[in-house]
Each structure stands twice: as C-alpha cells, then as structure tokens.
N, C-alpha and C. Protein backbone atom coordinates (compact mmCIF):
# COMPACT_ATOMS: atom_id res chain seq x y z
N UNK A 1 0.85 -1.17 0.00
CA UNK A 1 0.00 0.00 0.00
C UNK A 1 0.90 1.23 0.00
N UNK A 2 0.39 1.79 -1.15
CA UNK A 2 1.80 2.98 -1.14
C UNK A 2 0.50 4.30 -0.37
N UNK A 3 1.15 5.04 0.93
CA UNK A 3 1.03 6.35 1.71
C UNK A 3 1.64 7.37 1.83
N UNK A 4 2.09 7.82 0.39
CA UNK A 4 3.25 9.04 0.14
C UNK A 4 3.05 10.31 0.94
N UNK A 5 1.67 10.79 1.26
CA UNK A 5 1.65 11.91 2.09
C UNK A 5 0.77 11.49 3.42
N UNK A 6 0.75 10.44 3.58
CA UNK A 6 -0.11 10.20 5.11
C UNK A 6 1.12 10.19 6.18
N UNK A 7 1.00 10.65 6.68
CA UNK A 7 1.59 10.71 8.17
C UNK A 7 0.93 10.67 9.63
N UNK A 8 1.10 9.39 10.30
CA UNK A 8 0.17 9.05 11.34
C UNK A 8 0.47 9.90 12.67
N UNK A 9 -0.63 10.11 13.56
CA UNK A 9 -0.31 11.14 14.77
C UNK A 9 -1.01 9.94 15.18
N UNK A 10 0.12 10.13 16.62
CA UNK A 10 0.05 9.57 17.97
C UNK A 10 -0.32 10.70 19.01
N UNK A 11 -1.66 10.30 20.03
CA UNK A 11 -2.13 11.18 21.00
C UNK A 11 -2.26 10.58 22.11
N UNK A 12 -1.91 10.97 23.25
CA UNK A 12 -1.96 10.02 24.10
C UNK A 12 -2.46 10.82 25.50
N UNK A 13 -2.75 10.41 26.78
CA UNK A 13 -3.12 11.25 27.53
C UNK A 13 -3.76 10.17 29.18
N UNK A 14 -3.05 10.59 30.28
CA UNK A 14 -3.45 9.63 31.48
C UNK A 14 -4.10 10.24 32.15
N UNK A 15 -5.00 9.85 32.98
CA UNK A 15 -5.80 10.11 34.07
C UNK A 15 -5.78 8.99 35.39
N UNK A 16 -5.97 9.35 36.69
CA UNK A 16 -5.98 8.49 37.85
C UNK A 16 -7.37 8.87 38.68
N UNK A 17 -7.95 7.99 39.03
CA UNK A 17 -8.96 7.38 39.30
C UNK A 17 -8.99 6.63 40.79
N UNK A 18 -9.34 7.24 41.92
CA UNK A 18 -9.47 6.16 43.16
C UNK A 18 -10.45 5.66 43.43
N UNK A 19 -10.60 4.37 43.79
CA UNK A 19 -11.50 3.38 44.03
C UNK A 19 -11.77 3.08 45.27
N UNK A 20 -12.69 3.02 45.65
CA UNK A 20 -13.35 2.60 47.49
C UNK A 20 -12.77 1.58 47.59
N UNK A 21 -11.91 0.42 47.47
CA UNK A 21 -11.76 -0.62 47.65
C UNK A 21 -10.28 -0.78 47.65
N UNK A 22 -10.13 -2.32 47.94
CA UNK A 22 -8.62 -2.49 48.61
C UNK A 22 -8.26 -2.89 46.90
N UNK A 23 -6.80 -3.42 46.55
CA UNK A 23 -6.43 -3.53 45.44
C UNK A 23 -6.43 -4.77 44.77
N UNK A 24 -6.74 -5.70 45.46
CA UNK A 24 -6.97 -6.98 45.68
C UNK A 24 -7.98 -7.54 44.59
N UNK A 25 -8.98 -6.26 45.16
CA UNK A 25 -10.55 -6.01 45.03
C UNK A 25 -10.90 -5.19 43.40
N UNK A 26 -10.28 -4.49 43.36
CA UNK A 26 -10.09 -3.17 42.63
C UNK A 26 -9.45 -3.76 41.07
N UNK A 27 -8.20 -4.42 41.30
CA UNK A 27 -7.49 -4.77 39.73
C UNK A 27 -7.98 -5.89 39.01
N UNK A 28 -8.94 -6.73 39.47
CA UNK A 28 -9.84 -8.12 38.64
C UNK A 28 -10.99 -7.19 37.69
N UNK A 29 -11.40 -6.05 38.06
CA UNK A 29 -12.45 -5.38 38.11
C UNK A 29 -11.75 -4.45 36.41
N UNK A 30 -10.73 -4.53 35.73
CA UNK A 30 -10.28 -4.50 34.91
C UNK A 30 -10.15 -5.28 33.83
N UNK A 31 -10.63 -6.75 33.56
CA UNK A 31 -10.21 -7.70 33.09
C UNK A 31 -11.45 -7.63 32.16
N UNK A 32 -11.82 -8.21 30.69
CA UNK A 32 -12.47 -8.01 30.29
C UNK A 32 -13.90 -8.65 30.33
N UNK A 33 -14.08 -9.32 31.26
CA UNK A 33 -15.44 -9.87 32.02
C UNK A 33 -16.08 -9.79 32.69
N UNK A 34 -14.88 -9.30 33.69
CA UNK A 34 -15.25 -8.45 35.35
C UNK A 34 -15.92 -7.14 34.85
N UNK A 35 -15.36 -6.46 33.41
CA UNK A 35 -15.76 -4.91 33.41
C UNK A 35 -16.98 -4.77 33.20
N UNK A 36 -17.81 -6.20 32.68
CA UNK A 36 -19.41 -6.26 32.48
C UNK A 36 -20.48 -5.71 33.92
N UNK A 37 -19.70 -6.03 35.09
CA UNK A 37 -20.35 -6.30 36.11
C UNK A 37 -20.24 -4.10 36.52
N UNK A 38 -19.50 -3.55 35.94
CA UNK A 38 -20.04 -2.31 36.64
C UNK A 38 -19.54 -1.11 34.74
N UNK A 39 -19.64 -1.34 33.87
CA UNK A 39 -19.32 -0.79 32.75
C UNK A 39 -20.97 -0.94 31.82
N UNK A 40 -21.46 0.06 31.99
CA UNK A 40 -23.25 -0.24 31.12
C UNK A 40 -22.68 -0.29 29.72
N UNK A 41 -23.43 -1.84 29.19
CA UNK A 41 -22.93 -2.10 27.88
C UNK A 41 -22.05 -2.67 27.61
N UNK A 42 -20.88 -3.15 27.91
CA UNK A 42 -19.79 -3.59 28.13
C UNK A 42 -20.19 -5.19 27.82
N UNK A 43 -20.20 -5.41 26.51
CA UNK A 43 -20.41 -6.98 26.05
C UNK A 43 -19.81 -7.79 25.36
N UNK A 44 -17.90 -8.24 25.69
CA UNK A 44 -16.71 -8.55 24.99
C UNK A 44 -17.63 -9.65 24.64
N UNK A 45 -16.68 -9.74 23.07
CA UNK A 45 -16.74 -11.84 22.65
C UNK A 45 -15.86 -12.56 22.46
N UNK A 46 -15.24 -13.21 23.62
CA UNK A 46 -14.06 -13.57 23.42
C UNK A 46 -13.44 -14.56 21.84
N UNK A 47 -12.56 -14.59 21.37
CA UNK A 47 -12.34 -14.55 20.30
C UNK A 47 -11.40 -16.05 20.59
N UNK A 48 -10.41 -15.54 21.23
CA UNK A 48 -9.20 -16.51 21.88
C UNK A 48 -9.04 -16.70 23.13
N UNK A 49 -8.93 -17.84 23.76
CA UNK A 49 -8.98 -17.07 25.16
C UNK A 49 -10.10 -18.09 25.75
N UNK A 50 -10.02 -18.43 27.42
CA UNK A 50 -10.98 -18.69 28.38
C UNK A 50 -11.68 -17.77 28.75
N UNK A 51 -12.74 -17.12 28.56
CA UNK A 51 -14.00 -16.31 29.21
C UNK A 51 -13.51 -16.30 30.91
N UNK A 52 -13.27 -17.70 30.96
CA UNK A 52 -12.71 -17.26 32.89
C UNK A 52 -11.59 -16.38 33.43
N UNK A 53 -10.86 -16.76 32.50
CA UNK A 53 -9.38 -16.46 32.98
C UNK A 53 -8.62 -15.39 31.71
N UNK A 54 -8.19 -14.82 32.52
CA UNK A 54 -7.36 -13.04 32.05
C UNK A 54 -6.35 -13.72 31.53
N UNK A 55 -5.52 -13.72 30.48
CA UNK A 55 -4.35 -14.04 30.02
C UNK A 55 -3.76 -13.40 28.91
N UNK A 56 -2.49 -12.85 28.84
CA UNK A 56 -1.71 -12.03 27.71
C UNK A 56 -2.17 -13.01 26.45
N UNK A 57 -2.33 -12.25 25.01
CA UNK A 57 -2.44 -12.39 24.25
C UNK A 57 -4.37 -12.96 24.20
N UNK A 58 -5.39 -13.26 24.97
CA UNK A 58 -6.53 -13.22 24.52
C UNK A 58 -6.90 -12.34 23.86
N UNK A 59 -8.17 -12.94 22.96
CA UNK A 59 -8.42 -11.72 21.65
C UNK A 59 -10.12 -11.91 22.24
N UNK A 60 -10.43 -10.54 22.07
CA UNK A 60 -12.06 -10.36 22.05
C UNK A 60 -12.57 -9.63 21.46
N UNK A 61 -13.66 -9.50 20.75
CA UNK A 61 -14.16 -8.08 20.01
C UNK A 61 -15.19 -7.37 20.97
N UNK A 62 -15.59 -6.02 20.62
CA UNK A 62 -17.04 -5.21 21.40
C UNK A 62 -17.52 -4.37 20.14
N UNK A 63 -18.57 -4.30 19.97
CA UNK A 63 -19.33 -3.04 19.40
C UNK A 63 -18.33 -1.43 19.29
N UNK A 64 -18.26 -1.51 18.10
CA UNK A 64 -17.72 0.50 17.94
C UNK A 64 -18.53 1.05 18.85
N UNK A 65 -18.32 2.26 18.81
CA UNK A 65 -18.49 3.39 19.66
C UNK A 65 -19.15 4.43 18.28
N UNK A 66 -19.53 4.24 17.34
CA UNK A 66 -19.81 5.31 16.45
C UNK A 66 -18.79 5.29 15.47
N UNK A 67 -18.73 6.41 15.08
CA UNK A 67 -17.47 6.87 13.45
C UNK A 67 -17.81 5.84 12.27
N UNK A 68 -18.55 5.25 12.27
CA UNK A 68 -18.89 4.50 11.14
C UNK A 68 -17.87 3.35 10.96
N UNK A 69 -17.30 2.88 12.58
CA UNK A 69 -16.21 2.10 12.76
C UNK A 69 -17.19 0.04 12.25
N UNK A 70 -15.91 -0.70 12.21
CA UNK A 70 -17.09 -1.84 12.15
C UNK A 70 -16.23 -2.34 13.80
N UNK A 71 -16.51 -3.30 14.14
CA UNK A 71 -16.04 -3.78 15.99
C UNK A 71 -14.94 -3.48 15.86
N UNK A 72 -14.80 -3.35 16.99
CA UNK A 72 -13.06 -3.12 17.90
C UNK A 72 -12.51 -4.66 18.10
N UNK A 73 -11.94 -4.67 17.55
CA UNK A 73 -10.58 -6.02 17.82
C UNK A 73 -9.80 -5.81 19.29
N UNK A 74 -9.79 -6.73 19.85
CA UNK A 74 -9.20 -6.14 21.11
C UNK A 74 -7.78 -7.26 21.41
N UNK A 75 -6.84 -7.37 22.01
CA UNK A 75 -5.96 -8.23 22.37
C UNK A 75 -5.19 -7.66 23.54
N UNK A 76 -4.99 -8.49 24.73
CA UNK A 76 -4.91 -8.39 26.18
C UNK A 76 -3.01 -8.09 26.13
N UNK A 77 -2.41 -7.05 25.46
CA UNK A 77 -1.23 -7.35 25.27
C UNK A 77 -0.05 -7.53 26.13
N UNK A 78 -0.52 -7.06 27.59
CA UNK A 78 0.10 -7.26 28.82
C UNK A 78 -0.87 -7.36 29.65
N UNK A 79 -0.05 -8.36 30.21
CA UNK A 79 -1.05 -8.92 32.12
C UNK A 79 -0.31 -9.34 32.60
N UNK A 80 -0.36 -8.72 33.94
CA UNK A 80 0.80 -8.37 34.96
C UNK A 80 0.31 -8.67 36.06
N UNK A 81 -0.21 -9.34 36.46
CA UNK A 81 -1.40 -9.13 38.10
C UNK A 81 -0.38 -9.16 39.22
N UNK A 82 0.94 -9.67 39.22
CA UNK A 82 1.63 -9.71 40.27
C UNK A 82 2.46 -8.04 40.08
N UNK A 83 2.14 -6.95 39.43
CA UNK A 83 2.02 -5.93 39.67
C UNK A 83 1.16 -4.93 39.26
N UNK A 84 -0.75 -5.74 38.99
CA UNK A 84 -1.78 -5.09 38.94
C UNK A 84 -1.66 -3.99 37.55
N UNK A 85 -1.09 -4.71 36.25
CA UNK A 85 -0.90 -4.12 35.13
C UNK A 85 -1.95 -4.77 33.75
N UNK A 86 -2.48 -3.93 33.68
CA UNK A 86 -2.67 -5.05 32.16
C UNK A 86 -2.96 -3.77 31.15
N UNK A 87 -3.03 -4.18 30.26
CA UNK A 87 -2.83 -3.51 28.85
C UNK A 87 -3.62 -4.11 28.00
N UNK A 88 -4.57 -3.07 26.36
CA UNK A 88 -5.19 -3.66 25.88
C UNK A 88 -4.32 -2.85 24.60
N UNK A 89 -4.17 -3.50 23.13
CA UNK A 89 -4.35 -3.07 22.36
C UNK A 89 -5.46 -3.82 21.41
N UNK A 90 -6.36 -2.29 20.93
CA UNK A 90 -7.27 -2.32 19.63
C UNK A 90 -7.47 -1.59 18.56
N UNK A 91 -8.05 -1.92 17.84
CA UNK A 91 -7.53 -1.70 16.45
C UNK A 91 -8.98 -2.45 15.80
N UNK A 92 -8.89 -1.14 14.24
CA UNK A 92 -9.96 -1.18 13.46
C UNK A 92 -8.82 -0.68 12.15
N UNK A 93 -9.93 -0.99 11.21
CA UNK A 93 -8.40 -0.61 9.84
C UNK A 93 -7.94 0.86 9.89
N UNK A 94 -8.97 1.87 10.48
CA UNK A 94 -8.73 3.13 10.03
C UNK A 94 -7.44 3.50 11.68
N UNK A 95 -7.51 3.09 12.50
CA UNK A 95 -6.61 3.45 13.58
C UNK A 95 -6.29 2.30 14.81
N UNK A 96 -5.43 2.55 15.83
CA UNK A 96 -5.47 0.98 16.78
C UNK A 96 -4.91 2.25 17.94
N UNK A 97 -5.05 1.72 19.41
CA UNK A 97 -4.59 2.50 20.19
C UNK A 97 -4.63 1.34 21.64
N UNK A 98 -3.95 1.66 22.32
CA UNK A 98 -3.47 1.01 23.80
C UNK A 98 -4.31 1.70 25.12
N UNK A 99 -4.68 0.99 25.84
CA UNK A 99 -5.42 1.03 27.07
C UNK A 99 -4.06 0.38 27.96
N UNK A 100 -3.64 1.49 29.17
CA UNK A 100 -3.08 0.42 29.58
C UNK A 100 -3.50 1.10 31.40
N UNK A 101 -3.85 0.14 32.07
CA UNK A 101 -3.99 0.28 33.56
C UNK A 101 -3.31 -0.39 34.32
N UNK A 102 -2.49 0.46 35.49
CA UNK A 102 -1.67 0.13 36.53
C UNK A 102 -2.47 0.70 37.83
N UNK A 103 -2.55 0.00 38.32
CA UNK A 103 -3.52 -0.02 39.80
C UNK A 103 -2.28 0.09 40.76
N UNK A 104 -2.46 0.35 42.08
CA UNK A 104 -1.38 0.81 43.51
C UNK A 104 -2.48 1.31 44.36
N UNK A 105 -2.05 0.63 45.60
CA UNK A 105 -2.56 1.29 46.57
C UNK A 105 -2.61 2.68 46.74
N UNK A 106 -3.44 3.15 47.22
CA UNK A 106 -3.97 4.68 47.76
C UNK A 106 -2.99 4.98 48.87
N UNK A 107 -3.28 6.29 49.28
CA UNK A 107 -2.40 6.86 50.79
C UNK A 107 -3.76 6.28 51.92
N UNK A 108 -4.85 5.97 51.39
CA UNK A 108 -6.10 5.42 52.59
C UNK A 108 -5.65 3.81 52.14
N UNK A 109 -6.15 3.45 53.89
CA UNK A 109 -6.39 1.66 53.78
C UNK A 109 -6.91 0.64 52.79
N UNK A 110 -8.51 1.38 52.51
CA UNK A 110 -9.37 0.66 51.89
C UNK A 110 -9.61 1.77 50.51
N UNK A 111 -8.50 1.79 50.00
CA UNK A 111 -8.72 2.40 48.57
C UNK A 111 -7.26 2.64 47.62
N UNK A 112 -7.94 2.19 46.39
CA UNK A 112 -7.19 1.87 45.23
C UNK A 112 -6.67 3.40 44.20
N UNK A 113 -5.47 3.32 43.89
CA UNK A 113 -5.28 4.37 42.47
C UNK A 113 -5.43 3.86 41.22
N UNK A 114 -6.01 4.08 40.52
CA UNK A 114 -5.93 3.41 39.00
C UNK A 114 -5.35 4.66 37.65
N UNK A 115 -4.26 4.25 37.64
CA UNK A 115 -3.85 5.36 36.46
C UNK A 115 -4.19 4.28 34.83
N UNK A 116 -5.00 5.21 33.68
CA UNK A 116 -5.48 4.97 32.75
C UNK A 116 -4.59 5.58 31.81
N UNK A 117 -4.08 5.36 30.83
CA UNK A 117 -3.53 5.49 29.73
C UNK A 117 -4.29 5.46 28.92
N UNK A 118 -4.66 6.14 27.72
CA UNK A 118 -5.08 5.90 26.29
C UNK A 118 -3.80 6.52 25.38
N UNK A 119 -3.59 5.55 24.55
CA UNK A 119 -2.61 5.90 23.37
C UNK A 119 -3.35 6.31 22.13
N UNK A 120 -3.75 6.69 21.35
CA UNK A 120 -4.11 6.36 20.08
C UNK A 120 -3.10 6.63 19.10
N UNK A 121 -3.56 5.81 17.64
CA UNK A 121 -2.24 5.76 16.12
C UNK A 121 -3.04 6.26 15.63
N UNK A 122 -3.12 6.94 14.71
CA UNK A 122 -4.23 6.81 13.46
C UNK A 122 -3.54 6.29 12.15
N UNK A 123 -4.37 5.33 11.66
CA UNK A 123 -3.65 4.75 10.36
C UNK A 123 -3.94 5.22 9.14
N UNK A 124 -4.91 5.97 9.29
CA UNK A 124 -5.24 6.50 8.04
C UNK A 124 -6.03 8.39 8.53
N UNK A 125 -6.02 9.07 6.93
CA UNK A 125 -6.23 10.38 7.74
C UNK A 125 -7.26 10.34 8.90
N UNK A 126 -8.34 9.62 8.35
CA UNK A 126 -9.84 9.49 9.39
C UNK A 126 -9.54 9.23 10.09
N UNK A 127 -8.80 8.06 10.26
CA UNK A 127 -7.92 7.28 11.61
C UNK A 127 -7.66 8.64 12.25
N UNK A 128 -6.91 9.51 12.25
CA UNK A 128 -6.07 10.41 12.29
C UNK A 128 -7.53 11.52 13.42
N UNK A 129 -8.42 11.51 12.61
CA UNK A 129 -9.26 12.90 12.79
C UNK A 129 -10.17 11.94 14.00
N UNK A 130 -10.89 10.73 14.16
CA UNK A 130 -11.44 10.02 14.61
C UNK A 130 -10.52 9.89 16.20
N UNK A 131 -9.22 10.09 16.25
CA UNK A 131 -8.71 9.55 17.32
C UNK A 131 -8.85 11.09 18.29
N UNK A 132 -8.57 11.89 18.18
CA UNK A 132 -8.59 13.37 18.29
C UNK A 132 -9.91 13.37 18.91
N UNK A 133 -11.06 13.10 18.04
CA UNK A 133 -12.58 12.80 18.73
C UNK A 133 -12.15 12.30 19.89
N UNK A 134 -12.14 10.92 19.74
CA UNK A 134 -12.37 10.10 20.58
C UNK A 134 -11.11 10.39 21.65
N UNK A 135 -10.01 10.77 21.86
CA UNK A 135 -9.47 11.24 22.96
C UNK A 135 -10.06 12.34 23.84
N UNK A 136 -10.54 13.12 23.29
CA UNK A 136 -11.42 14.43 23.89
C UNK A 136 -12.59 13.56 24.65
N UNK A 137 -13.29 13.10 24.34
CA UNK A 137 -14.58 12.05 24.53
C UNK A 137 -13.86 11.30 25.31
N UNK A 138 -13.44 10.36 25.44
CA UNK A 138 -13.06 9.84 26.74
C UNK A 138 -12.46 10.58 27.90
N UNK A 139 -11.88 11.67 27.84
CA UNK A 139 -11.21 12.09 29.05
C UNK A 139 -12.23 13.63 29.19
N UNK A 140 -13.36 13.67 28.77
CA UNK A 140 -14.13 14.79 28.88
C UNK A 140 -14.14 15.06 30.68
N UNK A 141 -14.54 13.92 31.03
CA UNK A 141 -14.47 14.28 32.88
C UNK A 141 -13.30 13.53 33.64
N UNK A 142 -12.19 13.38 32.69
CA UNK A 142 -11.24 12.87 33.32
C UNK A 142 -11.29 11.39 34.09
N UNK A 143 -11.96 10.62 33.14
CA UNK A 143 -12.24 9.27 33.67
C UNK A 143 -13.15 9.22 34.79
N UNK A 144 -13.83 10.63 35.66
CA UNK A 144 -14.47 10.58 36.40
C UNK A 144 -15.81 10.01 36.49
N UNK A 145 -15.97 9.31 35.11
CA UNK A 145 -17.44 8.50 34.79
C UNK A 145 -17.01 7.25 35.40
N UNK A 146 -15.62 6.85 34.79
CA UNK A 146 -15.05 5.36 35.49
C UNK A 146 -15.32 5.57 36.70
N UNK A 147 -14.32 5.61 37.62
CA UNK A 147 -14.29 5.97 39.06
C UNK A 147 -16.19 6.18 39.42
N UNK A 148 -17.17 7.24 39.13
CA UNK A 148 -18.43 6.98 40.11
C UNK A 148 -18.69 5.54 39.40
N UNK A 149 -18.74 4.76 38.03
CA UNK A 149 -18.94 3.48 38.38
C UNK A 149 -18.68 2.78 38.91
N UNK A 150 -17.35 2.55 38.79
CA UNK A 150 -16.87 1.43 39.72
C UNK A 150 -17.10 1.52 41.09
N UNK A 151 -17.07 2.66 41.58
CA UNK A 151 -17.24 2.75 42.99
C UNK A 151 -19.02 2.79 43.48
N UNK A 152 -19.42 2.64 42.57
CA UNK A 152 -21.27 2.72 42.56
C UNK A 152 -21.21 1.17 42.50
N UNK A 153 -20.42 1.02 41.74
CA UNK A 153 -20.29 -1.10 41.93
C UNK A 153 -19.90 -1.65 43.54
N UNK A 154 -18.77 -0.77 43.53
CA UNK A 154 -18.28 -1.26 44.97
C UNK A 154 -18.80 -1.05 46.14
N UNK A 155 -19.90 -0.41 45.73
CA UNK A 155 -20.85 0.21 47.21
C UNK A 155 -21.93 -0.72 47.84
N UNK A 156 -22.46 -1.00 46.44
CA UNK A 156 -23.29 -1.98 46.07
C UNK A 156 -22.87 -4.14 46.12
C-alpha cells in the first residue's frame, strides 16, 4: 500500500482514578469480564482465550463506539497481576490504540489508584481525525465517569 503523504499522529493522555476498595478487590475489576459487572454495555466476545481467565495475548471483540467504525478487535497485550498491570491493544483498519492500567494502593487503607492510559495511532487520515474525537470524549471528565462506576459497583 503505497502512503506518500499520510503521516500518522500519535495522542496520548493519562488520568488516575481512586477506588473505594482495597487492590486486591479493585485490579480483577479490569479484566475483560469483570468490566461487564459495573461498565453499562460492556459486552466482549471472546475470540481466543478462556472467558474465565485473564491471560496475555486473549483476543475479544465489542461493538464501535460510532465513526462508522465496524467492531473493535481487542488483544490483552500485557497482564501483569503480580504488579496489577494489564494492557489492551485495539484496532480497526482506520486506527489501533493502547489502554493500559496500573492499579497501587492509595495513601487510605481501603482504597485503590488506578492510572489509565489511552494511546491512540491513526492509520489513516480518518484514523487520524477520529482519534482526536475520541481522545477528547473519553477524558471529557477525566475518567471521572469510570471511578463513580466502579465505585457505585463497589458500594453496592
């Protein structure tokens, strides 16, 4: 595929997030099965992979988000639980981008930090203009939609 004038932008941008709960509690609650139980909508299909069990390299798809995308390809590209890490990269033809969460205890007893990463590539110009969207759109309240869910989970 010849791309003589495309040139891909990388955008990237973290936010941290504390959780009512111990960390124990807090980093399963990341995995792509657990996220059903407090994420509205949230309906992976695992592709590769045990449905039970979290493991590097499982593949799952979910529903786009809009842009006239077709599903998100997803693959678990790091899992780390013995230091509460995991990482997603996904990808659609027009762009692919990295999720990656590292969880740590809080300065309180019974509460978690969760720092969020989003990377995005864009592979193509749309790729390009689509990721820009969608970075603004996810960090509109600073992940603060995550955090009252999860912790509306954990209350409950």
């Amino acid at each position: 595929m010849d791309l003589p004038n495309f040139k891909a932008q990388r955008l990237s941008r973290t936010g941290v997030i504390t959780l009512n709960a111990s960390l124990d509690q807090v980093f399963p609650l990341f995995g792509p099965m657990r996220e059903m139980e407090w994420a509205e909508g949230w309906q992976p299909e695992i592709v590769y992979g045990a449905a039970e069990q979290v493991e590097e390299h499982m593949v799952f798809r979910t529903k786009a988000h809009g842009h006239g995308e077709p599903d998100y390809t997803w693959t678990v590209s790091k899992y780390a639980p013995d230091q509460a890490l995991i990482e997603y990269t996904v990808f659609t033809p027009e762009r692919l981008w990295t999720i990656t969460i590292h969880c740590r205890p809080a300065t309180t007893p019974r509460a978690t930090q969760a720092e969020i990463t989003y990377t995005y590539t864009g592979l193509t110009e749309h790729g390009n203009a689509i990721n820009v969207h969608a970075l603004h759109a996810m960090y509109a309240h600073d992940l603060k939609d995550w955090e009252a869910a999860i912790n509306d989970y954990l209350d409950h």
